[in-house]
C-alpha atoms as a PDB file:
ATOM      1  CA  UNK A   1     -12.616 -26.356  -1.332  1.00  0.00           C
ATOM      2  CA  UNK A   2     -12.485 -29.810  -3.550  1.00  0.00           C
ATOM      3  CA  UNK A   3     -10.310 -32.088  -4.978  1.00  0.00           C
ATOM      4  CA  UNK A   4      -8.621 -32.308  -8.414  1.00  0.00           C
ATOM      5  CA  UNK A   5      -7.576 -35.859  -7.527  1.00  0.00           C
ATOM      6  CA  UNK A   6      -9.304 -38.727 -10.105  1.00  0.00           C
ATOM      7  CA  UNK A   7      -7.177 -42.140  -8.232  1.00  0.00           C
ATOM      8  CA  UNK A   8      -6.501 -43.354  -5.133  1.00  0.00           C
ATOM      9  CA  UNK A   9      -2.343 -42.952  -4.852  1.00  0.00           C
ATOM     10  CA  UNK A  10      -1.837 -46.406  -3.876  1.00  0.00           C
ATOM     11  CA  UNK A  11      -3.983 -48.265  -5.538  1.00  0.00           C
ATOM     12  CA  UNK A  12      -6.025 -47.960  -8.847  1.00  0.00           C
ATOM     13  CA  UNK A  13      -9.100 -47.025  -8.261  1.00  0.00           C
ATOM     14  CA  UNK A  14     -11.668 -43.712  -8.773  1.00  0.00           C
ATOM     15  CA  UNK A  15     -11.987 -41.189  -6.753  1.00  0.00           C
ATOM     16  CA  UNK A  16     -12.537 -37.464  -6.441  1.00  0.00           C
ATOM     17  CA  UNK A  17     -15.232 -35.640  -4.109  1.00  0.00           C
ATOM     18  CA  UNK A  18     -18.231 -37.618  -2.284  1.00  0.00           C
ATOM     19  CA  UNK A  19     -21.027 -36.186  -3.780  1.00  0.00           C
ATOM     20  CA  UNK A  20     -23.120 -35.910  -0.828  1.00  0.00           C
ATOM     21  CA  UNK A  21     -20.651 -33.676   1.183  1.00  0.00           C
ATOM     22  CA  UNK A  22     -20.517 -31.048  -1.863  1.00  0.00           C
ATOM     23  CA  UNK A  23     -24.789 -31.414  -2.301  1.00  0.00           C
ATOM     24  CA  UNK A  24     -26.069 -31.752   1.220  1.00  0.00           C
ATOM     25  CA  UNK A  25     -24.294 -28.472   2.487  1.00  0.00           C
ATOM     26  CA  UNK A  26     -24.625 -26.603  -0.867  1.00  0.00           C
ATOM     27  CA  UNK A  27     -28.703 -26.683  -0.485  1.00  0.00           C
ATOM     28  CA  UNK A  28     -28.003 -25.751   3.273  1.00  0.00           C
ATOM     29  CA  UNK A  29     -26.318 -22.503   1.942  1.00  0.00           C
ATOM     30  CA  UNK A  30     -28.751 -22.217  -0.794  1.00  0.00           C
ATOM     31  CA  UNK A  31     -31.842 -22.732   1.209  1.00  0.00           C
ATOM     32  CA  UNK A  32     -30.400 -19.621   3.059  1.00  0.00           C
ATOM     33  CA  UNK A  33     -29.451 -17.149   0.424  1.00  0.00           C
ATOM     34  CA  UNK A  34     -25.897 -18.264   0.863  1.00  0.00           C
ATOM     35  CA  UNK A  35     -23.899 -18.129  -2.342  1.00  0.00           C
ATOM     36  CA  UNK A  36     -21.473 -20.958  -2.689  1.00  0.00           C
ATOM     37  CA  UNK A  37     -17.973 -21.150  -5.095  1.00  0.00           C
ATOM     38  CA  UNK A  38     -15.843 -24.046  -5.391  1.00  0.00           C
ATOM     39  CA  UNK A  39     -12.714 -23.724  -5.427  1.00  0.00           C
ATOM     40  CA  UNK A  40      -9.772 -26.490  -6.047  1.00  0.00           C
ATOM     41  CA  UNK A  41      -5.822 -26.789  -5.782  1.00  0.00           C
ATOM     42  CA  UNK A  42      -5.269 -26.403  -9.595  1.00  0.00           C
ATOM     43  CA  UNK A  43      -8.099 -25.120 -10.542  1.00  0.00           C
ATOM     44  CA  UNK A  44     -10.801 -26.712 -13.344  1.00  0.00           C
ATOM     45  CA  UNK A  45     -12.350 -30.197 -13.232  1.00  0.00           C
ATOM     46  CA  UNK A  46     -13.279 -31.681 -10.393  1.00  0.00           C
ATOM     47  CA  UNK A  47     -14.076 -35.643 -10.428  1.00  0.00           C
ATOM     48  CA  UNK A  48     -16.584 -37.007  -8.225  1.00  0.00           C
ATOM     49  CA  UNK A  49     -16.064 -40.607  -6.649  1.00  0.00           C
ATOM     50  CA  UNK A  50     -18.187 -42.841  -9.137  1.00  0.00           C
ATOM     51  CA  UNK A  51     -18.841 -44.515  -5.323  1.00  0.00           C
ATOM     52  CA  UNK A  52     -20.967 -42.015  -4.649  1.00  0.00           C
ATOM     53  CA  UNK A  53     -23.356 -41.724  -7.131  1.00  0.00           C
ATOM     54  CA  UNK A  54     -24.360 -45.611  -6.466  1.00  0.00           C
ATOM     55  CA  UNK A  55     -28.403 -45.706  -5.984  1.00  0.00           C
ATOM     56  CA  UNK A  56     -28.482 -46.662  -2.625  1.00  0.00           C
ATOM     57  CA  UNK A  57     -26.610 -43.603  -1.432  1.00  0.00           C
ATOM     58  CA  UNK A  58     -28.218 -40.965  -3.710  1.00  0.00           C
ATOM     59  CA  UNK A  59     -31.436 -38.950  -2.381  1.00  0.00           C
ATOM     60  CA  UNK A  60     -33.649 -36.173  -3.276  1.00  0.00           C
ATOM     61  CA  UNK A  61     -30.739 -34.092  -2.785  1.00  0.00           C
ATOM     62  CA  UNK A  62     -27.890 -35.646  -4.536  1.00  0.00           C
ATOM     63  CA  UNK A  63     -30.220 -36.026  -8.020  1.00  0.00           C
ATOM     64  CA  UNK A  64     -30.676 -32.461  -7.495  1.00  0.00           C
ATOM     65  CA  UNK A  65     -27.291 -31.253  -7.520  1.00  0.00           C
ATOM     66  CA  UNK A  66     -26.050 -34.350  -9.931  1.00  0.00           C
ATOM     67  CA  UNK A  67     -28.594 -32.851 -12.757  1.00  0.00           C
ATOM     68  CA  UNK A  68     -27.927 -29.505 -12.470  1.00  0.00           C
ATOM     69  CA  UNK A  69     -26.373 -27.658 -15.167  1.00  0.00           C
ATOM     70  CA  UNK A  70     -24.939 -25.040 -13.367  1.00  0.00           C
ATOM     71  CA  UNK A  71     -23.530 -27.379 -10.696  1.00  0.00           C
ATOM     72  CA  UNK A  72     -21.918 -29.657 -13.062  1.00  0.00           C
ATOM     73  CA  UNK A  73     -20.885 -27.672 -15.792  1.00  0.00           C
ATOM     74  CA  UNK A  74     -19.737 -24.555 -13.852  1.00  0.00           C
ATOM     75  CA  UNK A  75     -18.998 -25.392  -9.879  1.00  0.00           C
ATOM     76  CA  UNK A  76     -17.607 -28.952 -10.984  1.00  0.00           C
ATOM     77  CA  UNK A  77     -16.107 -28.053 -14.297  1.00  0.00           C
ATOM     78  CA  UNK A  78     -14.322 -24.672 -13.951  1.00  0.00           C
ATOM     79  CA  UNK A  79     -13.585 -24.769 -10.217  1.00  0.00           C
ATOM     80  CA  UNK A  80     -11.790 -21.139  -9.027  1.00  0.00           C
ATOM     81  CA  UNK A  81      -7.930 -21.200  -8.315  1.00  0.00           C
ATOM     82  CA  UNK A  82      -6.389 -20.340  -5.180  1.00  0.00           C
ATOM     83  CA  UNK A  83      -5.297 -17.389  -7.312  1.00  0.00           C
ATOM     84  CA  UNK A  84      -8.989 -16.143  -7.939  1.00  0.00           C
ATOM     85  CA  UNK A  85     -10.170 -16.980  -4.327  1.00  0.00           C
ATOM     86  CA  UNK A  86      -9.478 -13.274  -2.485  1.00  0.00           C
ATOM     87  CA  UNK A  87     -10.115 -14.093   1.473  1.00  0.00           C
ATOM     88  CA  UNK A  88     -11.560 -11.027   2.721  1.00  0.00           C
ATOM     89  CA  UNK A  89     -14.958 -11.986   0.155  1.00  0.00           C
ATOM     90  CA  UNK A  90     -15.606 -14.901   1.793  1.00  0.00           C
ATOM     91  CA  UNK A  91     -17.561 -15.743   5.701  1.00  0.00           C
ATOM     92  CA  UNK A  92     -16.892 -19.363   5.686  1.00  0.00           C
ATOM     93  CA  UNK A  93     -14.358 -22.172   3.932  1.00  0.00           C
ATOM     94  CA  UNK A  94     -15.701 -25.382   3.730  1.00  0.00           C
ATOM     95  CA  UNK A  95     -13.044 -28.192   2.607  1.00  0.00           C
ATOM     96  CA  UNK A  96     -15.083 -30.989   0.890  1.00  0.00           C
ATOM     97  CA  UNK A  97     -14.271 -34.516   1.430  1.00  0.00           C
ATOM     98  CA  UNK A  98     -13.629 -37.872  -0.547  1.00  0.00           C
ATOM     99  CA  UNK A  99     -10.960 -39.531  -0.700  1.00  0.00           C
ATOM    100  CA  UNK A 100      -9.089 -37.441  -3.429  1.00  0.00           C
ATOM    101  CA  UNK A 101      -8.637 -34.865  -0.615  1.00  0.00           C
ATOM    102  CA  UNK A 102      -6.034 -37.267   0.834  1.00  0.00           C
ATOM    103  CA  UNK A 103      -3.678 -36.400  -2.245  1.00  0.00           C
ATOM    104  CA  UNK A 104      -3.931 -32.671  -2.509  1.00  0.00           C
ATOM    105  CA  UNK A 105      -5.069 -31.468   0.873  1.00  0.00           C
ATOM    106  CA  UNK A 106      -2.387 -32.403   3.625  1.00  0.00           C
ATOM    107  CA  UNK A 107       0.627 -30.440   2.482  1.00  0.00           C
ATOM    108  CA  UNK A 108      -1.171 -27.454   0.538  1.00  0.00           C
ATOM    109  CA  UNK A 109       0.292 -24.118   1.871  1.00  0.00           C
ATOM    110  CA  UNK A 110      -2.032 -22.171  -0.314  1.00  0.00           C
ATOM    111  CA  UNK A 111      -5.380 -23.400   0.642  1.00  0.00           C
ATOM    112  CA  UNK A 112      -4.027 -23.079   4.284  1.00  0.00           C
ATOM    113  CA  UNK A 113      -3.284 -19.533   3.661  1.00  0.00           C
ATOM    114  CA  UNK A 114      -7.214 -18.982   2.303  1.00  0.00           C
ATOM    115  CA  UNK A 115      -8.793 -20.836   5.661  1.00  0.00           C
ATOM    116  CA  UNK A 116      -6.261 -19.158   7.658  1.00  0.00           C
ATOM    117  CA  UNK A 117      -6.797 -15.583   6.461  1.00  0.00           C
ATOM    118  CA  UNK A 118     -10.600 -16.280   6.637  1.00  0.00           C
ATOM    119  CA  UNK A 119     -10.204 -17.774  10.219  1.00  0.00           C
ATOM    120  CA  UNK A 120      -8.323 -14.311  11.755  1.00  0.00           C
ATOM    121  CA  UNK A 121     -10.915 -12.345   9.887  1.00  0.00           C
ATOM    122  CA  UNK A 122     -13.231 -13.816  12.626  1.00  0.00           C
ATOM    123  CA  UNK A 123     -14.941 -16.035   9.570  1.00  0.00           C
ATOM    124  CA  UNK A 124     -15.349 -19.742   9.726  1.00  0.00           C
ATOM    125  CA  UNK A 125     -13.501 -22.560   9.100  1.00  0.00           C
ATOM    126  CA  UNK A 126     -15.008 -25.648   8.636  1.00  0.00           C
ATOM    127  CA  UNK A 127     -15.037 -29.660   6.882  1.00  0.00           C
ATOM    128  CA  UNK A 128     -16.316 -33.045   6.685  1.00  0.00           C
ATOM    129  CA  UNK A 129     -15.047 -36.471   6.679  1.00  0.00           C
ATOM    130  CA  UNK A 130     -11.637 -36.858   4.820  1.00  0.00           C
ATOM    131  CA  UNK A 131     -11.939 -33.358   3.600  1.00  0.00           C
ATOM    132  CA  UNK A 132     -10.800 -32.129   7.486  1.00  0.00           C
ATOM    133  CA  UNK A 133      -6.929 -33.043   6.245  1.00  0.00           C
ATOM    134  CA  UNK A 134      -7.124 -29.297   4.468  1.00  0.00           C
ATOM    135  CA  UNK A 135      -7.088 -28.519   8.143  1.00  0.00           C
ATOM    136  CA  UNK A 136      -3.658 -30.076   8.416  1.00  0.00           C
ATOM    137  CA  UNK A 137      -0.840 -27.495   6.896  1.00  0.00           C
ATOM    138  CA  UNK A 138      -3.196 -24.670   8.916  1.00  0.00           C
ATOM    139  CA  UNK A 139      -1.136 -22.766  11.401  1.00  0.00           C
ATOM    140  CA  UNK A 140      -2.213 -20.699  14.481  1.00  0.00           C
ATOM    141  CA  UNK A 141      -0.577 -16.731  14.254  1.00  0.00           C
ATOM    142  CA  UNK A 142       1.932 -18.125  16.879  1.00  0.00           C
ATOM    143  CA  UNK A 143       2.897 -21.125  14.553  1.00  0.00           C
ATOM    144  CA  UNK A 144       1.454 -23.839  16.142  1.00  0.00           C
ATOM    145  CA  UNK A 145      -0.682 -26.439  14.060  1.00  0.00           C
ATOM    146  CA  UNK A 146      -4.322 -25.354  13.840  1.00  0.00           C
ATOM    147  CA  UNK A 147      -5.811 -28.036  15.172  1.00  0.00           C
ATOM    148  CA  UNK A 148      -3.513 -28.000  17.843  1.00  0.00           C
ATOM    149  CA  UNK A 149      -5.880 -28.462  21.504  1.00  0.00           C
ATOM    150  CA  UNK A 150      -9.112 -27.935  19.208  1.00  0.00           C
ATOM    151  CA  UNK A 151     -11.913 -30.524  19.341  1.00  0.00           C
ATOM    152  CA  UNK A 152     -12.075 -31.649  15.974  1.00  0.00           C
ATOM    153  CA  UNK A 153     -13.653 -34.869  14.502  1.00  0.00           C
ATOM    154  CA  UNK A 154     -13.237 -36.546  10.587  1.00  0.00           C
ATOM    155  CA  UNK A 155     -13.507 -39.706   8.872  1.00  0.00           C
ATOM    156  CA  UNK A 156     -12.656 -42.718  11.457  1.00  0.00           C
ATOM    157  CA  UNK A 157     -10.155 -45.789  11.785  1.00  0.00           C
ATOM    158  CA  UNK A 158     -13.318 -47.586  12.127  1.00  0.00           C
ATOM    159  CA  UNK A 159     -14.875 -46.296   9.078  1.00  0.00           C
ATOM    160  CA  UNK A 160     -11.585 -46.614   6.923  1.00  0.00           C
ATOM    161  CA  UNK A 161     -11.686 -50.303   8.251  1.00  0.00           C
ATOM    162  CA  UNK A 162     -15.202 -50.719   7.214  1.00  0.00           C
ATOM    163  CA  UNK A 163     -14.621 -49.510   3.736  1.00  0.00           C
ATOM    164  CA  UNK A 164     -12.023 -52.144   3.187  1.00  0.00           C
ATOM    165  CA  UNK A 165      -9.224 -48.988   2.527  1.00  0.00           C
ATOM    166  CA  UNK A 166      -6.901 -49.105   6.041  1.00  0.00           C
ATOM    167  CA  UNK A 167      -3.894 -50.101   3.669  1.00  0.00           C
ATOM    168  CA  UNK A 168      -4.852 -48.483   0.457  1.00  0.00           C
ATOM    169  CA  UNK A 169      -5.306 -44.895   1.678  1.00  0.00           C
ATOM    170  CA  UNK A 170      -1.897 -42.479   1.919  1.00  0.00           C
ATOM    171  CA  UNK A 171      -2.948 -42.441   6.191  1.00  0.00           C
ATOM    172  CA  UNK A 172      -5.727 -42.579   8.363  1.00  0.00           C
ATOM    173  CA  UNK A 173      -7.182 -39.500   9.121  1.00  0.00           C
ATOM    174  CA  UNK A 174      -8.184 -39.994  12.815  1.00  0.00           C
ATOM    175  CA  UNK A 175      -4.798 -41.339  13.150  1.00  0.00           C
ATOM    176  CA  UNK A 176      -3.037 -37.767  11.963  1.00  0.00           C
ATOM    177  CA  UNK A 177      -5.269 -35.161  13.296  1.00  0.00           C
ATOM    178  CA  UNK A 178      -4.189 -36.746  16.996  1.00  0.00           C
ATOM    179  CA  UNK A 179      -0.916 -36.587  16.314  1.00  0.00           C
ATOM    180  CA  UNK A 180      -1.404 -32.864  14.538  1.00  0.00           C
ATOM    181  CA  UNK A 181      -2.514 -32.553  19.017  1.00  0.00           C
ATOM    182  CA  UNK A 182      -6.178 -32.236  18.231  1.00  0.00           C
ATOM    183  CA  UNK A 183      -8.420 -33.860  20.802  1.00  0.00           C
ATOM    184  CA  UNK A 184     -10.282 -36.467  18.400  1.00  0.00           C
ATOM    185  CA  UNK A 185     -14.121 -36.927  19.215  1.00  0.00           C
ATOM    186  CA  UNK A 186     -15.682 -40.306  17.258  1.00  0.00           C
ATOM    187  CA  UNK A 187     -18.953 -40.864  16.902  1.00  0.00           C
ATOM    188  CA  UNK A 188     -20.819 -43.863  15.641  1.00  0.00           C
ATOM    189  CA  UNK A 189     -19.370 -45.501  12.571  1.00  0.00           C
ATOM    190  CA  UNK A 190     -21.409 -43.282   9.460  1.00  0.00           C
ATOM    191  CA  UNK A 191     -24.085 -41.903  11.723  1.00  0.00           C
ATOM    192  CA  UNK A 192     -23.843 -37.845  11.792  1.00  0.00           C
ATOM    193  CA  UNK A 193     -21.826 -36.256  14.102  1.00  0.00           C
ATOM    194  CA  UNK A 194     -20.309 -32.679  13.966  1.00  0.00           C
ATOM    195  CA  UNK A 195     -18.033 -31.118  16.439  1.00  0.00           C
ATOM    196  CA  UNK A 196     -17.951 -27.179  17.107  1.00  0.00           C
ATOM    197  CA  UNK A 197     -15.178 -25.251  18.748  1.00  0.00           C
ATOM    198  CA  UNK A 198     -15.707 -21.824  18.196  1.00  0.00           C
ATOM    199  CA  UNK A 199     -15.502 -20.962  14.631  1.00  0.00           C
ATOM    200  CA  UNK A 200     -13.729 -24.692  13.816  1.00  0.00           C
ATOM    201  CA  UNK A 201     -16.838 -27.101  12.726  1.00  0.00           C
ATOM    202  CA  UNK A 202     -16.063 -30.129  11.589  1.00  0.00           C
ATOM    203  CA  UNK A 203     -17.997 -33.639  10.684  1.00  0.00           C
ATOM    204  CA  UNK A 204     -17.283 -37.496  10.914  1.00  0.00           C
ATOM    205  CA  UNK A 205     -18.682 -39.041   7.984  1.00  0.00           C
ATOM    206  CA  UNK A 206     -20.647 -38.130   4.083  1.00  0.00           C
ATOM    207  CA  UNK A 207     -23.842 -38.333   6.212  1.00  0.00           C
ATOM    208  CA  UNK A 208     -23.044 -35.325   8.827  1.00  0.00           C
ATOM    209  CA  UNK A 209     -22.491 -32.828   5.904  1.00  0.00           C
ATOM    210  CA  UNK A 210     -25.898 -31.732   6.339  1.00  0.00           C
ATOM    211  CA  UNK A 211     -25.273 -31.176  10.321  1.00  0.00           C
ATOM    212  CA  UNK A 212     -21.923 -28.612   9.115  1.00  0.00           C
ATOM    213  CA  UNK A 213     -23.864 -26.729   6.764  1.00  0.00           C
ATOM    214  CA  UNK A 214     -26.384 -26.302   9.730  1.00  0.00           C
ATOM    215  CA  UNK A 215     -23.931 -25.239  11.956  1.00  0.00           C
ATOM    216  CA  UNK A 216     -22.408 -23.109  10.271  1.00  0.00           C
ATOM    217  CA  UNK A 217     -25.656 -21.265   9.870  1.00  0.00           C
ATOM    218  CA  UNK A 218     -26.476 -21.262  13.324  1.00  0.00           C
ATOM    219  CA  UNK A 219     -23.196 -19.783  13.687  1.00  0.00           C
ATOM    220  CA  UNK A 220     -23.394 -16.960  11.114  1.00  0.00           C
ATOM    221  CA  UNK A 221     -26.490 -15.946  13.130  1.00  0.00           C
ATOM    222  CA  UNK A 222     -24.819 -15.667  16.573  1.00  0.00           C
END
């Protein structure tokens, strides 16, 4: 799942997906026969934080992805609707972050329902960094938040703080997955980290998107 969301809320700036969290576990899929659709909240375009595709933070990976046709002009451009996404096709969700997730994420019933469905199918649910506020308007089948007593980790005060964004972004995310009753783990500010609890895998930062996708496999093959 990514974001339709171009601008911060709050203030005006770019945003959309990090590029790195949508590349690094796309080749993880792809390196093992894993097909891969994105889907978004509306549907269509999906903008890509201009922070992300600064030199110093692209690799081998990212230039991959960033020139590829079908990437750009299909997976980025015509994104699925909840609508076209049918549950029961799919193993794993994946909710991609950046900061646009903030916007569209936290409140949306309908990508809840997907991950949910997918979830009591026995698939996985998993995402990275600010994208792990899809996991907030989850429910358990007994109604309870579904991050409720899970180990879960996501994008950190301490990272907000070191972006410069604690008072620009709609919340922090550490802040509202521990008061959603999920048991927060942190890592090291933008070193990977990536939490599993059962079939919930979720990572800190843009560089532990490569760690979920790896996870996730292990997982598939258990």
């Amino acid at each position: 799942m990514v974001t339709n969301t171009p601008t911060f809320k709050k203030i005006q700036r770019a945003t959309g997906i990090w590029l790195r969290e949508a590349s690094h576990f796309n080749k993880v899929m792809a390196d093992n026969g894993i097909d891969v659709d994105y889907a978004s909240p509306d549907g269509g375009y999906v903008p890509i934080d201009p922070l992300s595709l600064g030199t110093d933070d692209m690799d081998a990976t990212d230039w991959q992805y960033y020139l590829d046709d079908e990437f750009r002009n299909e997976h980025l451009a015509k994104s699925l609707k909840p609508a076209d996404v049918d549950p029961k096709d799919y193993q794993v969700i994946y909710f991609v972050g950046g900061h646009g997730a903030m916007t569209d994420f936290p409140e949306n019933t309908e990508l809840a329902k997907i991950a949910q469905t997918i979830y009591e199918n026995g698939g996985i649910v998993s995402a990275n960094c600010v994208g792990v506020c899809g996991l907030l308007p989850m429910r358990s089948i007994d109604g309870q938040r579904f991050v409720h007593g899970r180990k879960v980790t996501g994008f950190t005060n301490d990272e907000e703080a070191l972006n410069g964004l604690t008072n620009d972004v709609e919340f922090l995310v550490e802040d509202e997955l521990t008061k959603s009753g999920a048991s927060f783990v942190k890592g090291t500010a933008f070193e990977p980290n990536v939490v599993v609890d059962d079939r919930l895998i979720t990572g800190q930062n843009p560089n532990s998107a490569t760690g979920v996708g790896e996870a996730i496999i292990k997982e598939l093959l258990q």
